[in-house]
Protein backbone atom coordinates (compact mmCIF):
# COMPACT_ATOMS: atom_id res chain seq x y z
CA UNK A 1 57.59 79.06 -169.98
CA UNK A 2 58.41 79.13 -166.81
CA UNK A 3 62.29 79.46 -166.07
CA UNK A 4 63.65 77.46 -162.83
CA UNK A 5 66.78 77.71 -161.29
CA UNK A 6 68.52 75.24 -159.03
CA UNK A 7 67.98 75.29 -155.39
CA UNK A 8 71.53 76.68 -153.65
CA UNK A 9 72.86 77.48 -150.29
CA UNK A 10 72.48 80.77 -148.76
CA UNK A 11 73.86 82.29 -146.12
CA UNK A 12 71.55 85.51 -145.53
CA UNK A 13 70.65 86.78 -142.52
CA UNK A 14 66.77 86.27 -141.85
CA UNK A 15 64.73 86.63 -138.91
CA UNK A 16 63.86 84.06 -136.28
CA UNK A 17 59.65 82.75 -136.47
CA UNK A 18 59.25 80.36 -133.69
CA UNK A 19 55.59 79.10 -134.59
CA UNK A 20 54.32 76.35 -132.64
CA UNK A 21 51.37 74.93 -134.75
CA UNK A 22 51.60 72.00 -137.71
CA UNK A 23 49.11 74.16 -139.89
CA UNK A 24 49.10 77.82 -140.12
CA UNK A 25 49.39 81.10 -142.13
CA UNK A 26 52.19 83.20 -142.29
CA UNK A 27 51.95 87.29 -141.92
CA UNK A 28 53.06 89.46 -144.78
CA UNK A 29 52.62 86.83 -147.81
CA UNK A 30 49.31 84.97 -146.64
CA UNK A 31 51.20 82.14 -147.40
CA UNK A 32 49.70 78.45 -145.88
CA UNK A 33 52.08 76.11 -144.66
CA UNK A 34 51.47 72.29 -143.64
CA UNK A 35 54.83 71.42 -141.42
CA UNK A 36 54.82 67.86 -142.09
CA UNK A 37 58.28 66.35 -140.69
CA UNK A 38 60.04 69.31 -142.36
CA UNK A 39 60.47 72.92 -141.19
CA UNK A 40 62.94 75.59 -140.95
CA UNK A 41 63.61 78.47 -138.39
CA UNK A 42 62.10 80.93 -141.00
CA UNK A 43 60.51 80.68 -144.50
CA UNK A 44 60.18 83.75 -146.85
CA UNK A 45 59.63 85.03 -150.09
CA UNK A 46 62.43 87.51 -152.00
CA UNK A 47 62.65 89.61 -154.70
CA UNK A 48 66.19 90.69 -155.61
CA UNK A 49 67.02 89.72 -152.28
CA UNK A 50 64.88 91.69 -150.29
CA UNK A 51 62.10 90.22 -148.50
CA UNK A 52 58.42 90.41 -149.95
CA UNK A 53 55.57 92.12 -147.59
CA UNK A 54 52.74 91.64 -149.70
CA UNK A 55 51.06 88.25 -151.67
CA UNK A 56 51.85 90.87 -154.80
CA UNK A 57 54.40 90.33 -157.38
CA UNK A 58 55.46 91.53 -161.08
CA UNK A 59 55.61 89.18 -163.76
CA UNK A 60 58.50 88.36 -165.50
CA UNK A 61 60.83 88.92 -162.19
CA UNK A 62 62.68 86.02 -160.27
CA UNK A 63 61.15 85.36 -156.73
CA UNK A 64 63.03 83.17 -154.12
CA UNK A 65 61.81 80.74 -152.01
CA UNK A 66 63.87 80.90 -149.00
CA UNK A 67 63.91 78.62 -145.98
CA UNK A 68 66.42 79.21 -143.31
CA UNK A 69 68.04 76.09 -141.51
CA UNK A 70 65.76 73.55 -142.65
CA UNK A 71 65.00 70.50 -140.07
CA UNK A 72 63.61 67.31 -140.44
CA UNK A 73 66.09 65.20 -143.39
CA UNK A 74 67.33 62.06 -143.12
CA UNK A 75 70.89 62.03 -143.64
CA UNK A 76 73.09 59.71 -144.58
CA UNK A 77 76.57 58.19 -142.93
CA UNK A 78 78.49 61.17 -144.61
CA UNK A 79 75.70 63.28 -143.10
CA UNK A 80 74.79 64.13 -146.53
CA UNK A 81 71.05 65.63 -146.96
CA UNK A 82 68.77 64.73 -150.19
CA UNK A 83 66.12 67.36 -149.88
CA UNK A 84 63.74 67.80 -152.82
CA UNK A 85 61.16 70.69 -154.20
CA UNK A 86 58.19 70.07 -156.39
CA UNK A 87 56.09 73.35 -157.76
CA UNK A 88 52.86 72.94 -158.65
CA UNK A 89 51.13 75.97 -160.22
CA UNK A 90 46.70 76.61 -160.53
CA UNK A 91 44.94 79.27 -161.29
CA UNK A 92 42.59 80.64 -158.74
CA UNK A 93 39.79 78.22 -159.61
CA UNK A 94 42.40 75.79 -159.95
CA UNK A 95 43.15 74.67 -163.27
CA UNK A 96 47.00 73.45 -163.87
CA UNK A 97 49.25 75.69 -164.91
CA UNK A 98 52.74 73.91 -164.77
CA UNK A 99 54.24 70.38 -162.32
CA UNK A 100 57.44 70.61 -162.01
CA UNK A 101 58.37 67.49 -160.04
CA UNK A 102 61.86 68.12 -159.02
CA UNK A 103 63.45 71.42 -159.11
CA UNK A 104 66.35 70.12 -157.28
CA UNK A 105 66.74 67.27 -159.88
CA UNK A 106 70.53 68.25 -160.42
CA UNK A 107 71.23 67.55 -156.65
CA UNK A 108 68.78 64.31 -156.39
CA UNK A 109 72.08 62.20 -156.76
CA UNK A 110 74.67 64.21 -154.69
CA UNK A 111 72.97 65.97 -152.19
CA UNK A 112 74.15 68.39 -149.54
CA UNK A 113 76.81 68.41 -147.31
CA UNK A 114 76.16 70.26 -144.01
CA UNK A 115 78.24 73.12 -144.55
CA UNK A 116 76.11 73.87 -147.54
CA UNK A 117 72.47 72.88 -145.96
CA UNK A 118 72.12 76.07 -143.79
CA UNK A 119 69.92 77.25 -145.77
CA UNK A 120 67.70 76.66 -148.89
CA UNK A 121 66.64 78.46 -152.07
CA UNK A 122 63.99 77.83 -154.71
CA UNK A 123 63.94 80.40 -157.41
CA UNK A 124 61.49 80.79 -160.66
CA UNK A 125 60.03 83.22 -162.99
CA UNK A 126 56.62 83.53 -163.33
CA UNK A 127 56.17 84.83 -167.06
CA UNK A 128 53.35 86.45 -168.77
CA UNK A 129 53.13 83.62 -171.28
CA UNK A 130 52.82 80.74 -168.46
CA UNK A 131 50.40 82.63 -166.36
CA UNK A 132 48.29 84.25 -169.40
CA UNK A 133 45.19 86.35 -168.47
CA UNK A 134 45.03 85.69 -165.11
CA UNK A 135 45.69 88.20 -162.61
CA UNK A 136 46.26 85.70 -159.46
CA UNK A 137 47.54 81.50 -159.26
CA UNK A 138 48.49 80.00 -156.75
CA UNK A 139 51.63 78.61 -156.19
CA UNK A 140 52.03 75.38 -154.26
CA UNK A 141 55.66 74.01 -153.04
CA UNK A 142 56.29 70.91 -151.49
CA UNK A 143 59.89 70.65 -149.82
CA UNK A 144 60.42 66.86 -148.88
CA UNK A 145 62.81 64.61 -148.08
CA UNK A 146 64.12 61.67 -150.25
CA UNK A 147 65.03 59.55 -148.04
CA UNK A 148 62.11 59.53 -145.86
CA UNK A 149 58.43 60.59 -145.72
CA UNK A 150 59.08 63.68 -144.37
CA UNK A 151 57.66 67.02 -145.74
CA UNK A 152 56.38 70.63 -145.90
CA UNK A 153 53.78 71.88 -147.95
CA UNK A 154 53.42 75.77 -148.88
CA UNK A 155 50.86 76.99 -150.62
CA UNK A 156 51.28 81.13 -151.87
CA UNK A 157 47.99 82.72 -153.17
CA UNK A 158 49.67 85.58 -155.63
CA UNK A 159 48.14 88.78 -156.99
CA UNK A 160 50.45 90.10 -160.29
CA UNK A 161 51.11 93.61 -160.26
CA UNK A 162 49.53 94.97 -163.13
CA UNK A 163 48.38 98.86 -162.67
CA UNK A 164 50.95 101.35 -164.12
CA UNK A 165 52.31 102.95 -161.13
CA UNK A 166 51.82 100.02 -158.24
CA UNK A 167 54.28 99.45 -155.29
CA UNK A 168 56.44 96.33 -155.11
CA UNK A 169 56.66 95.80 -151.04
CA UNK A 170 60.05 94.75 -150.53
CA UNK A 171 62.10 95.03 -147.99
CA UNK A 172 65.67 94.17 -146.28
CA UNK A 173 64.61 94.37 -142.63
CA UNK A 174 61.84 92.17 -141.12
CA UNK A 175 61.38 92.05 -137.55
CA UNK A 176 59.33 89.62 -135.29
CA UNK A 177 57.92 91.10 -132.50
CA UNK A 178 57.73 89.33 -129.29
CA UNK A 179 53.98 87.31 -129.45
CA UNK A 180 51.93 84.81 -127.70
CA UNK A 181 52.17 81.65 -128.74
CA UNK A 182 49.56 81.54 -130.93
CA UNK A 183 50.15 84.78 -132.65
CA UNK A 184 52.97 85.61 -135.14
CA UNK A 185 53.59 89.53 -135.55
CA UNK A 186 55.87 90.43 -138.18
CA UNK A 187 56.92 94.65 -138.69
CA UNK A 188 59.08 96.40 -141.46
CA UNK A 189 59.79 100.20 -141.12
CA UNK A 190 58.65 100.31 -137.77
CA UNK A 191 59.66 98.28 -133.94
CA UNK A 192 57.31 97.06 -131.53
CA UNK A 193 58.24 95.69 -128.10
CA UNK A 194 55.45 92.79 -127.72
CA UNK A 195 51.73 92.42 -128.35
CA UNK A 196 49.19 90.88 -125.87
CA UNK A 197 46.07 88.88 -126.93
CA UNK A 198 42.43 88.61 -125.60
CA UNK A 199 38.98 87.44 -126.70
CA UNK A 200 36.57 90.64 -126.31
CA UNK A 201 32.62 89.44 -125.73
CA UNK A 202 32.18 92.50 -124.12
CA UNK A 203 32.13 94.54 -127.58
CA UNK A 204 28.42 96.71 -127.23
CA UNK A 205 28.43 97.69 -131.08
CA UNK A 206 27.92 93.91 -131.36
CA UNK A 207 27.13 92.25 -128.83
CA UNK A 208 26.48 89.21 -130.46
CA UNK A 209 30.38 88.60 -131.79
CA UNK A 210 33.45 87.82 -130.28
CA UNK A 211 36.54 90.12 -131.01
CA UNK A 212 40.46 89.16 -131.56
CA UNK A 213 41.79 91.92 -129.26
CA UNK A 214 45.40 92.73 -130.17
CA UNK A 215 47.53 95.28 -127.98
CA UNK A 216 50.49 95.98 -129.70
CA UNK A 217 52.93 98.02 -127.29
CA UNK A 218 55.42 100.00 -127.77
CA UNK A 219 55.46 101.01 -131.43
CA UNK A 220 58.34 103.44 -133.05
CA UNK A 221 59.20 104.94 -135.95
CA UNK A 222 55.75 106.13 -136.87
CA UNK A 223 53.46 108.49 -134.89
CA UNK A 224 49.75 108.38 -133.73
CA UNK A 225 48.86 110.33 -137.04
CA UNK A 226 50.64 107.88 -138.96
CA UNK A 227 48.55 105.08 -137.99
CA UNK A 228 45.73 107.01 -139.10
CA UNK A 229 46.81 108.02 -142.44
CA UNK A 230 47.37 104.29 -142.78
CA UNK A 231 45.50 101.57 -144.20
CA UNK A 232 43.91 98.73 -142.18
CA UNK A 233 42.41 95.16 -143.58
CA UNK A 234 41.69 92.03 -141.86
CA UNK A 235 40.12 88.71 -142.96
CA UNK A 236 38.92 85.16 -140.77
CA UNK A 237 39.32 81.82 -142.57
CA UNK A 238 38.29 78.57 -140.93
CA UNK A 239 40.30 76.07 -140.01
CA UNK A 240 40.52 74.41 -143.77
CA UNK A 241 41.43 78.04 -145.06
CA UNK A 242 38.17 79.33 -146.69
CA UNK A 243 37.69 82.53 -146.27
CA UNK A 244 34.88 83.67 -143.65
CA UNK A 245 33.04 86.49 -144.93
CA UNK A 246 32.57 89.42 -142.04
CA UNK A 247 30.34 92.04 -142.39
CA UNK A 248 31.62 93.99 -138.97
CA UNK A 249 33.89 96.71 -138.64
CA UNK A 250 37.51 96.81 -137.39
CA UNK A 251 37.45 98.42 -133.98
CA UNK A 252 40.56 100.49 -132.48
CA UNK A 253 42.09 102.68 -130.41
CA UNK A 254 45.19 104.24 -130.64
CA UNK A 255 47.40 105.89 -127.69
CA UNK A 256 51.06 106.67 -126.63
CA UNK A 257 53.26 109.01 -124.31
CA UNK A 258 54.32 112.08 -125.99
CA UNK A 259 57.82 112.02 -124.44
CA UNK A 260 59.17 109.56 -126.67
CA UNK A 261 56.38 109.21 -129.96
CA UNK A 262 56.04 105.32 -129.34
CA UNK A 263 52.67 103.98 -130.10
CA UNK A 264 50.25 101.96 -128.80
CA UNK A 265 47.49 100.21 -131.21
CA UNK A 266 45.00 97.86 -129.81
CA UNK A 267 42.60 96.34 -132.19
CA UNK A 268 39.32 94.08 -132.29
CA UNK A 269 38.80 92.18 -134.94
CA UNK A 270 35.72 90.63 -135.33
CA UNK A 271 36.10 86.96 -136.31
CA UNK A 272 33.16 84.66 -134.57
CA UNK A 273 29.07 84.82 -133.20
CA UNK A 274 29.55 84.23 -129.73
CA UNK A 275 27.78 81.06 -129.79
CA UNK A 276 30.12 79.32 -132.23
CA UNK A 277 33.03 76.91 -131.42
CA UNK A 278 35.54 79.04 -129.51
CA UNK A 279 38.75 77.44 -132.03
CA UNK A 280 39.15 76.53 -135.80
CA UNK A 281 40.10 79.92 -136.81
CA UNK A 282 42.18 82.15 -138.39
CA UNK A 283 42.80 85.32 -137.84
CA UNK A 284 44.60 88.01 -140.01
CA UNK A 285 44.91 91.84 -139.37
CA UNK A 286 47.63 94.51 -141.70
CA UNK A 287 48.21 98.08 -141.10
CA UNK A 288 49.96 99.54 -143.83
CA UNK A 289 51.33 103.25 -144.22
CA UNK A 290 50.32 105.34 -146.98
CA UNK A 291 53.19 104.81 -148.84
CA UNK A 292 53.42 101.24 -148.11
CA UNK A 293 56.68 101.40 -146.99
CA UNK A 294 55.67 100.82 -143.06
CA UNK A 295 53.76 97.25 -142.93
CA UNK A 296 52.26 95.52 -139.28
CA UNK A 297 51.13 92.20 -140.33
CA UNK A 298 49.80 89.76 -137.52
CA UNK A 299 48.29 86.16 -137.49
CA UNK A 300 46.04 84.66 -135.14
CA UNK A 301 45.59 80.96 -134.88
CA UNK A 302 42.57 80.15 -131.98
């Protein structure tokens, strides 16, 4: 079974995502979110308080669902809030694994005062006996509001962690780096002072594609070696999520001054044929270290 525990107030310190779109993907966890009414100044996922990197989890550990000054609740004359969580869990193809219609069902009555709405937090256990053989589910929440039709919808695509020996990507420091509007750049174990973004048609190796260019200045606490010992991935979805399959390479160059070791890591991601619709993507690049204690996770939405 899967064990729930009741949504409380929090009052961590988290970091500050300003993201300007209704529909989008959010770096580190892959996770989709549909802002419907409701939102919150940042949403994450933690394990034993520390804030996830990856979509990869253990079984049999508690993970947090943590949104940080929610928005967009009715409240009532004694400015009480009646927020609500449903979790919904498929396999990968989609079969159901568990509803749970309320997990706030202890609150539905009372609600929360202001003092204790700062921040919310949905906690649960995925166990080996709910999730069986299967090595991935999804996990869909739906945050809404009971007194109105307000809502948010989140939907987490999670890999288990099941070879002997494989990190858990936690951390207690995230950092948003300074972005275009359109692009959310989250960093742990390293700073970066802002990242610039272009379309690149002028890419010779393909000529026929159009590159994401990302220039992300001003990177410390690695080195130029370090971002070549690390690993880099990217993937395009549409603008319904599925997955567009690219057959290009990741271009990049990588520079710096010497004085002071900060780096500077431009990349061009191939995501389109030049002669498709310029918008209706999404675009996702990660640089990990070797390690995988040093994570660059951006988001593109054109």
């Amino acid at each position: 079974m899967i064990r729930l525990l009741i949504l409380s107030a929090c009052g961590f310190l988290c970091f500050n995502a300003c993201i300007a779109q209704n529909v989008g993907m959010l770096p580190l966890t892959g996770i989709r979110y549909h802002k419907e009414g409701i939102w919150a100044k940042s949403i994450e996922v933690r394990i034993d308080g520390s804030q996830l990197l990856s979509n990869k989890i253990p079984l049999n550990r508690e993970i947090e669902f943590f949104l940080q000054l929610p928005t967009g609740f009715t409240a009532d004359k004694k400015k009480i809030s009646y927020p609500a969580a449903e979790l919904t869990l498929t396999t990968a193809k989609g079969d159901l694994l568990l509803v749970t219609p309320n997990l706030l069902l202890k609150n539905e009555t009372t609600g929360f005062a202001p003092k204790d709405f700062k921040a919310l937090s949905m906690k649960c256990i995925l166990t080996s006996d709910l999730v069986r053989s299967n090595t991935s589910v999804i996990a869909k929440l739906r945050v809404f509001d009971l007194k109105s039709n307000n809502q948010l919808r989140l939907e987490f695509p999670i890999s288990f962690i099941v070879k002997s020996g494989e990190v858990l990507q936690i951390s207690k420091v995230v950092n948003v780096v300074k972005s275009p509007p359109n692009v959310m750049l989250f960093v742990s174990g390293v700073k970066a002072r802002t990242v610039y973004l272009t379309v690149d048609t002028s890419i010779k190796v393909n000529p026929k594609m159009a590159y994401a260019s990302l220039d992300i200045v001003g990177i410390a606490g690695t080195s130029l070696g370090g971002i070549f010992a690390g690993k880099e991935s990217f993937w395009v979805y549409d603008a319904d999520f599925k997955e567009i399959k690219i057959n290009d390479i990741l271009l990049k160059q990588v520079g710096g001054a010497m004085e002071n070791n900060d780096v500077d890591y431009t990349l061009k991601v191939p995501y389109r044929l030049k002669t498709l619709p310029p918008k209706g993507y999404f675009v996702r690049f990660r640089w990990e270290s070797g390690d995988k204690s040093q994570v660059i996770d951006a988001v593109v939405n054109y």
